[in-house]
N, C-alpha and C. Protein backbone atom coordinates (compact mmCIF):
# COMPACT_ATOMS: atom_id res chain seq x y z
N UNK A 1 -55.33 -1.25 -32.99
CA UNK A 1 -53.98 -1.25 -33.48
C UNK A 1 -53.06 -1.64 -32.33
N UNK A 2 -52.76 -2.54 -32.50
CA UNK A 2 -51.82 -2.70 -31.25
C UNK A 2 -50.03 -2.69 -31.70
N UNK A 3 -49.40 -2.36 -30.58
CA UNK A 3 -48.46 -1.36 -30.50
C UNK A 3 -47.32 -2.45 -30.76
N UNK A 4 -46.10 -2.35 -31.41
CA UNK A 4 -45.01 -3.10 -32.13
C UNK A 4 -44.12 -3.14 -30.81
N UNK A 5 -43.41 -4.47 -29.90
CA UNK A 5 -42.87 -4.83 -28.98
C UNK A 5 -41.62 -4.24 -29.51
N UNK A 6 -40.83 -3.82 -28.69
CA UNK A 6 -39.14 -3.67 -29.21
C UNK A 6 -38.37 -4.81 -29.03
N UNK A 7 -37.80 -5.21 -29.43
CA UNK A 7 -37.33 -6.33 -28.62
C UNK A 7 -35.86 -5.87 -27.66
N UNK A 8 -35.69 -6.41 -26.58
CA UNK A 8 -34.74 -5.79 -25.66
C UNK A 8 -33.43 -5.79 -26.26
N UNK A 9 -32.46 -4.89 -25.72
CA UNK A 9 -31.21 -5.37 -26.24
C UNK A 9 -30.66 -6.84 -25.35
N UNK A 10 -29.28 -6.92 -25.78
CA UNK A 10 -28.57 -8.01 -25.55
C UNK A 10 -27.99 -7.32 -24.72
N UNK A 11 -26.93 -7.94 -23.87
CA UNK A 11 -26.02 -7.46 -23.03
C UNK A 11 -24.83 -7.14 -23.68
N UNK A 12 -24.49 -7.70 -25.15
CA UNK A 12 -23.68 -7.32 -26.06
C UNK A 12 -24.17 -5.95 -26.65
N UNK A 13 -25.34 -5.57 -26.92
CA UNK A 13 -25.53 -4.84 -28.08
C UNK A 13 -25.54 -3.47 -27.01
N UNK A 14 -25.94 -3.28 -25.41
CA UNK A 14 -25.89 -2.73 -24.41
C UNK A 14 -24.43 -1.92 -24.47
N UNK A 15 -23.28 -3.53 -24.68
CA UNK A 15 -22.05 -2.62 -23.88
C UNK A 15 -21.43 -2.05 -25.56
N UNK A 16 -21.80 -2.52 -26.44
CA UNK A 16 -21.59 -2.04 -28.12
C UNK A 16 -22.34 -0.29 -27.97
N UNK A 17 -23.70 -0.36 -27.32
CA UNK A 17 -23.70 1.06 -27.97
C UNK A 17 -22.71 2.13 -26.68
N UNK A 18 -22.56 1.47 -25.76
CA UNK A 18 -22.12 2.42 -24.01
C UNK A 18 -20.66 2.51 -25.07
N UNK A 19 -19.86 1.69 -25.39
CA UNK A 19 -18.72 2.16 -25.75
C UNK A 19 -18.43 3.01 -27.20
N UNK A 20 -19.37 2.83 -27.90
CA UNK A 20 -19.57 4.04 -29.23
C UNK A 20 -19.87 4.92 -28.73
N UNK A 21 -20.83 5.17 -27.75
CA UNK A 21 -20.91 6.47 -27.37
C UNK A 21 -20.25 7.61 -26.74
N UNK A 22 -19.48 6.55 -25.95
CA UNK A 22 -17.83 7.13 -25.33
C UNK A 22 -17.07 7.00 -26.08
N UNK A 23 -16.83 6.46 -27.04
CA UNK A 23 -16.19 6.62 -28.41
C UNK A 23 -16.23 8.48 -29.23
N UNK A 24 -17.31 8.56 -29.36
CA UNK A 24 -18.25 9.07 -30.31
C UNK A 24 -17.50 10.41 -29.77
N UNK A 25 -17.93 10.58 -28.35
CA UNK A 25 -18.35 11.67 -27.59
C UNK A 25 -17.01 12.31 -28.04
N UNK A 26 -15.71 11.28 -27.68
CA UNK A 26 -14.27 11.79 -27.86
C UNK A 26 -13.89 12.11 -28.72
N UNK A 27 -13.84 11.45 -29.87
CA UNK A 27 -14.23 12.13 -31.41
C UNK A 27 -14.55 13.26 -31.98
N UNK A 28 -15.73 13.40 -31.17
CA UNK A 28 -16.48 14.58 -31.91
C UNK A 28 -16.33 15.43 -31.12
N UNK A 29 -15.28 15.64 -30.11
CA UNK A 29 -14.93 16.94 -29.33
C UNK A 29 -15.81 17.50 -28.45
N UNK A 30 -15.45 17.90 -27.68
CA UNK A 30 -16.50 18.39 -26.38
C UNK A 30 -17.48 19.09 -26.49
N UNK A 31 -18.70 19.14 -26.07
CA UNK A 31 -20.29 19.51 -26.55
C UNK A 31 -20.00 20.90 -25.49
N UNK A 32 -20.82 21.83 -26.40
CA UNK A 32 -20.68 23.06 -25.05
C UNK A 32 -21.63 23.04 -24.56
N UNK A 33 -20.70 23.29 -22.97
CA UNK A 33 -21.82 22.92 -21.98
C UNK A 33 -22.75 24.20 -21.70
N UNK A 34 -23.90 24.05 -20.97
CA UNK A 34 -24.91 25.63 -20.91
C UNK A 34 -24.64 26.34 -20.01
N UNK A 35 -23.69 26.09 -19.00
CA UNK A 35 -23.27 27.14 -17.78
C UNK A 35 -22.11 27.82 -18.40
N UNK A 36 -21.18 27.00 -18.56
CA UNK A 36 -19.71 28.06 -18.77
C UNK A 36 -19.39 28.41 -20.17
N UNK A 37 -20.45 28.00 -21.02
CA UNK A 37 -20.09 27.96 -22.53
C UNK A 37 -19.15 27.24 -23.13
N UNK A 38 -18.44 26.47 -22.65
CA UNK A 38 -17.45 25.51 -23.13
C UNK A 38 -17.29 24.11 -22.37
N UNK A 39 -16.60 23.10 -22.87
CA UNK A 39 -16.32 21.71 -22.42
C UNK A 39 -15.18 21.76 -22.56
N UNK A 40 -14.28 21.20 -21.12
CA UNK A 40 -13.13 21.04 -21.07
C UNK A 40 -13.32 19.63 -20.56
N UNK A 41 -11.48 19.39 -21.18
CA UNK A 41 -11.18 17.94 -20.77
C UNK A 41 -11.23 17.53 -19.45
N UNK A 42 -10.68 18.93 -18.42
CA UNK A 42 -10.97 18.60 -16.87
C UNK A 42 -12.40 18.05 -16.48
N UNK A 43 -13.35 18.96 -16.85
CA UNK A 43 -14.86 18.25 -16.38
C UNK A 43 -14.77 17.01 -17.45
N UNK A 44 -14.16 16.88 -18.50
CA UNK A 44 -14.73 15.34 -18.85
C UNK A 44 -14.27 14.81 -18.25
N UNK A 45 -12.53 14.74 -17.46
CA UNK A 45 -12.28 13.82 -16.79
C UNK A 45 -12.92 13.60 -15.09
N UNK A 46 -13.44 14.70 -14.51
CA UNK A 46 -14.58 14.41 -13.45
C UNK A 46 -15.35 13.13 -13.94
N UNK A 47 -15.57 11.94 -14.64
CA UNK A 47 -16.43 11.29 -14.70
C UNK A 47 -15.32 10.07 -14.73
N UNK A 48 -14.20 10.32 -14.28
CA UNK A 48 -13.65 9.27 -14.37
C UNK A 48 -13.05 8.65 -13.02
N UNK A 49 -13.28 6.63 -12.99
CA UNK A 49 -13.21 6.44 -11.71
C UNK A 49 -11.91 5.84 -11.11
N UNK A 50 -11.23 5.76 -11.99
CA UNK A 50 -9.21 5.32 -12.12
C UNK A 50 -8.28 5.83 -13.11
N UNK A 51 -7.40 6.10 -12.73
CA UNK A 51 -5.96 6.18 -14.07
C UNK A 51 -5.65 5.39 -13.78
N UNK A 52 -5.20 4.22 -14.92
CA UNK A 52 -4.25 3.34 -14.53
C UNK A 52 -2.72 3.94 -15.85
N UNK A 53 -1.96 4.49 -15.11
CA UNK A 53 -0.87 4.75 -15.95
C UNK A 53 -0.16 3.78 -16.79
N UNK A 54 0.39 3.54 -17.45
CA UNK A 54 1.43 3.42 -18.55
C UNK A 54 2.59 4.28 -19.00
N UNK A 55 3.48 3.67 -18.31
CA UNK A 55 4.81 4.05 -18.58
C UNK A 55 6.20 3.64 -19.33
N UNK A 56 7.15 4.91 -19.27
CA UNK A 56 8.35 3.58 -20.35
C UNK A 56 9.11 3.41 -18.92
N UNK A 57 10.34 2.26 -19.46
CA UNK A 57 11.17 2.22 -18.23
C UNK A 57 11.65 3.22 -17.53
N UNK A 58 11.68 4.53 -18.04
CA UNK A 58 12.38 5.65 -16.91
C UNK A 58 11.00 6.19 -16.24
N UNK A 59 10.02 5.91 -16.24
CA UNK A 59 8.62 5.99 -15.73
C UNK A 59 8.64 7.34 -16.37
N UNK A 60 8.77 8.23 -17.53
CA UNK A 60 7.79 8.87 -17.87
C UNK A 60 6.71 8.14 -18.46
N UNK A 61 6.01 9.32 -18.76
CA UNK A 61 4.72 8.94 -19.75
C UNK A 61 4.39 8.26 -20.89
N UNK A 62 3.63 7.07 -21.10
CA UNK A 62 3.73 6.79 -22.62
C UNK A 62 2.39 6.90 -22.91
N UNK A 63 1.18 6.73 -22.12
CA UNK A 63 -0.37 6.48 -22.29
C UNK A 63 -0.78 5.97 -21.09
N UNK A 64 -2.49 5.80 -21.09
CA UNK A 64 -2.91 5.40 -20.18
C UNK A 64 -4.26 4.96 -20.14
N UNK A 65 -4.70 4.31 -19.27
CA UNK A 65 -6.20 3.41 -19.35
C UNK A 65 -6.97 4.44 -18.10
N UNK A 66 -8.32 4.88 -18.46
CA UNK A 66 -9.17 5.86 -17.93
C UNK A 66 -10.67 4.41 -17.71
N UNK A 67 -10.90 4.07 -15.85
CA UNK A 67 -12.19 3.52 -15.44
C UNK A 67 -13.45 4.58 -15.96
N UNK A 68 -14.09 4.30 -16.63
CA UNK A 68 -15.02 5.14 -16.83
C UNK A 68 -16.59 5.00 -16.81
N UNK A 69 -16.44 3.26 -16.21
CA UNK A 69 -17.63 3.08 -15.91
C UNK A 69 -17.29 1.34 -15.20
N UNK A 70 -17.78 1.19 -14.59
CA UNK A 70 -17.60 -0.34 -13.21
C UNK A 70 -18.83 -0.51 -12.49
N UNK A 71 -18.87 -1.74 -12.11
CA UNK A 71 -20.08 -2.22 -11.39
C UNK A 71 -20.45 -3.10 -12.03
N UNK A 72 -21.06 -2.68 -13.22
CA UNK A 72 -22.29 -3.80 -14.58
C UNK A 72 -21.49 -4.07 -15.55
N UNK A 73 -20.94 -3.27 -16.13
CA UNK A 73 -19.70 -3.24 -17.03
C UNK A 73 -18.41 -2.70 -17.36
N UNK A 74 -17.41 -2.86 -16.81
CA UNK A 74 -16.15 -2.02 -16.99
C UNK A 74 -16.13 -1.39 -18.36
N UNK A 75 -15.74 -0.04 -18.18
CA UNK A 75 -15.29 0.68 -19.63
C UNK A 75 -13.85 1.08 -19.37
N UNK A 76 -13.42 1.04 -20.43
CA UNK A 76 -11.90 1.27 -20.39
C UNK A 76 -11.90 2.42 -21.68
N UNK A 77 -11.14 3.66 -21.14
CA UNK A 77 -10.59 4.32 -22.49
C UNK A 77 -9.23 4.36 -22.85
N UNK A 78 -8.79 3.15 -23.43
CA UNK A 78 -7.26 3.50 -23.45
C UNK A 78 -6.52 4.20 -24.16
N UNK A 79 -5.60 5.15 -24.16
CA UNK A 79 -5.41 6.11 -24.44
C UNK A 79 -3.57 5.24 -25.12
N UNK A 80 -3.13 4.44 -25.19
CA UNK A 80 -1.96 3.42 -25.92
C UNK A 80 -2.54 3.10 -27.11
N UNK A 81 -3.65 2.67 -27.17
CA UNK A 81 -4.89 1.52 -28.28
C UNK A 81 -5.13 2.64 -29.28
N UNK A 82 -5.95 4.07 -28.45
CA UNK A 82 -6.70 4.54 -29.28
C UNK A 82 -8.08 4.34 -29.22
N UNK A 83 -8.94 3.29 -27.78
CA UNK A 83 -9.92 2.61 -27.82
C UNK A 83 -10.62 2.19 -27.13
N UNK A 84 -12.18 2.35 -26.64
CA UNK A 84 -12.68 2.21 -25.51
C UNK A 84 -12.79 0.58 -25.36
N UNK A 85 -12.74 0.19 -24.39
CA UNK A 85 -12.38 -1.20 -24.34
C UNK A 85 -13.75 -1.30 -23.38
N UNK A 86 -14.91 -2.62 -23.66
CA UNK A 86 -15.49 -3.07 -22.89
C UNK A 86 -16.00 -4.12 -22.41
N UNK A 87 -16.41 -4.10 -21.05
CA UNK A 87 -16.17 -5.61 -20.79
C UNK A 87 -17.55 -6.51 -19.74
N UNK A 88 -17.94 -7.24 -19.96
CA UNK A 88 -19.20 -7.26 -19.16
C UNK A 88 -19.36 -9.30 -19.28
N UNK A 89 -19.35 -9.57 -17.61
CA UNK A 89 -19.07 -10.60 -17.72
C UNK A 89 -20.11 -11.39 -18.78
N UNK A 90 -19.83 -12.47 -19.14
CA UNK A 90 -21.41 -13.16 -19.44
C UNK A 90 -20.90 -12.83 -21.33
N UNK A 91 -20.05 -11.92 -21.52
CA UNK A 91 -19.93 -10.97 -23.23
C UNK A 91 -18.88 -11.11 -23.58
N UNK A 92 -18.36 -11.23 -24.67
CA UNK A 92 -16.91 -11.25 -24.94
C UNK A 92 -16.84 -9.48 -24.94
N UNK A 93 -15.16 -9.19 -25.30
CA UNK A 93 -15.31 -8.00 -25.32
C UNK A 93 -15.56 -6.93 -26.16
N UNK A 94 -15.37 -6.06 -25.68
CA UNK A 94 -16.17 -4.70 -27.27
C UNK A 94 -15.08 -3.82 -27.27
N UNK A 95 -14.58 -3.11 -28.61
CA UNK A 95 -14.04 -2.37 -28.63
C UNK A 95 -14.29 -1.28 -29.58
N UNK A 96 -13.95 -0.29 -29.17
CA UNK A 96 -14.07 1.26 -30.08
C UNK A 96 -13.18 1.93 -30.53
N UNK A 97 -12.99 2.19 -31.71
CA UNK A 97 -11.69 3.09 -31.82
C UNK A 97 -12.50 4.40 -32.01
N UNK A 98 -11.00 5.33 -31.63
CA UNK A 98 -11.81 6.81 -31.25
C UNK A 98 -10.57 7.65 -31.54
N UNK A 99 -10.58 9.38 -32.22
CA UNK A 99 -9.51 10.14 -32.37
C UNK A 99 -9.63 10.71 -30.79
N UNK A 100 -8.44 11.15 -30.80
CA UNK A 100 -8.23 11.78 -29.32
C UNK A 100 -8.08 13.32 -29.86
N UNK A 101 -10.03 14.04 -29.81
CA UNK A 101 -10.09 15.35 -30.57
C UNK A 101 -10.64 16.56 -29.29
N UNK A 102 -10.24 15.91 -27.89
CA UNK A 102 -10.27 16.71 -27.04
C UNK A 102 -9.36 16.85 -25.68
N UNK A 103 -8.36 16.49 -26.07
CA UNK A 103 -7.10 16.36 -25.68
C UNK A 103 -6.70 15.62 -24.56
N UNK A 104 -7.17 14.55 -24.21
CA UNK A 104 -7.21 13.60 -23.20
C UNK A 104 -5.47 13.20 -22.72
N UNK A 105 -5.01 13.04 -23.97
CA UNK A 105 -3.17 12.54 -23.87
C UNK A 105 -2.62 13.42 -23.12
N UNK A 106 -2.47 15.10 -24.40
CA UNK A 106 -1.75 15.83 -23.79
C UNK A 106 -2.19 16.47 -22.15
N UNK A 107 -3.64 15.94 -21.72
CA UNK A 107 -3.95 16.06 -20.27
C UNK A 107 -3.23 15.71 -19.63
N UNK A 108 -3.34 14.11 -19.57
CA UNK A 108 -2.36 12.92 -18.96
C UNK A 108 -1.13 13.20 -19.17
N UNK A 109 -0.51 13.41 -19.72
CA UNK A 109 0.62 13.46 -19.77
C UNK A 109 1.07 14.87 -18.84
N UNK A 110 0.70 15.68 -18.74
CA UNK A 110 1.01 17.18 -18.18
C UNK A 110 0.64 16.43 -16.58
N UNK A 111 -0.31 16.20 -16.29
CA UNK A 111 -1.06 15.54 -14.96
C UNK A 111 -0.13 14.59 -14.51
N UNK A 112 0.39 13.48 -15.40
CA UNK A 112 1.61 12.86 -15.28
C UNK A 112 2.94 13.39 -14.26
N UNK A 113 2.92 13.84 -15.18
CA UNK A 113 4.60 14.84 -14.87
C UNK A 113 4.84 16.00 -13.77
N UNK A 114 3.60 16.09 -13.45
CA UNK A 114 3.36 16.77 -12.53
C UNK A 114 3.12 15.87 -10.75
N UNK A 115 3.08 14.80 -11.02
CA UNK A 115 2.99 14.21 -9.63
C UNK A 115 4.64 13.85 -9.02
């Protein structure tokens, strides 16, 4: 019996599932974690490698774009869109829409206002 090849993904279908899944994750609200019994937005945002802010003209807050992955493929979560944005040279781009069901905004925005 010999064994059924998978066939590899694409570099499209790669950055399609990386951004549903960071999609997904945000969506479906923070998984509890096994040390502290809960997921907060602070440790989700530990995985992140830029803010790039978005502001109105009096520079408060309006939204913002979260690096959340660079090197092979930029991920973008933008938090204006609603949508993980991704990008990988060689691919056009991918996008995700996602509810904001673990409070990423009202983070940013408090984190904001506070600098």
């Amino acid at each position: 019996m010999s064994a059924v090849k998978k066939k590899p993904e694409t570099c499209e279908e790669q950055l399609r599932r990386m951004c549903k899944n960071i999609a997904d994750d945000i969506t479906d609200g923070l998984k509890i974690d096994d040390t502290s019994g809960t997921g907060t937005v602070t440790e989700w945002m530990e995985g992140v490698y830029s803010i790039e802010w978005i502001t109105h003209q009096d520079h408060t807050y309006k939204a913002a774009r979260l690096l959340v992955a660079g090197g092979g493929p930029s991920i973008w979560v933008n938090l204006q869109s609603l949508t993980v944005d991704g990008y990988w040279w060689g691919c056009d781009k991918v996008e995700h829409h996602f509810l904001d069901n673990i409070g990423l905004d009202d983070y940013l925005e408090e984190l904001h206002s506070s600098k």
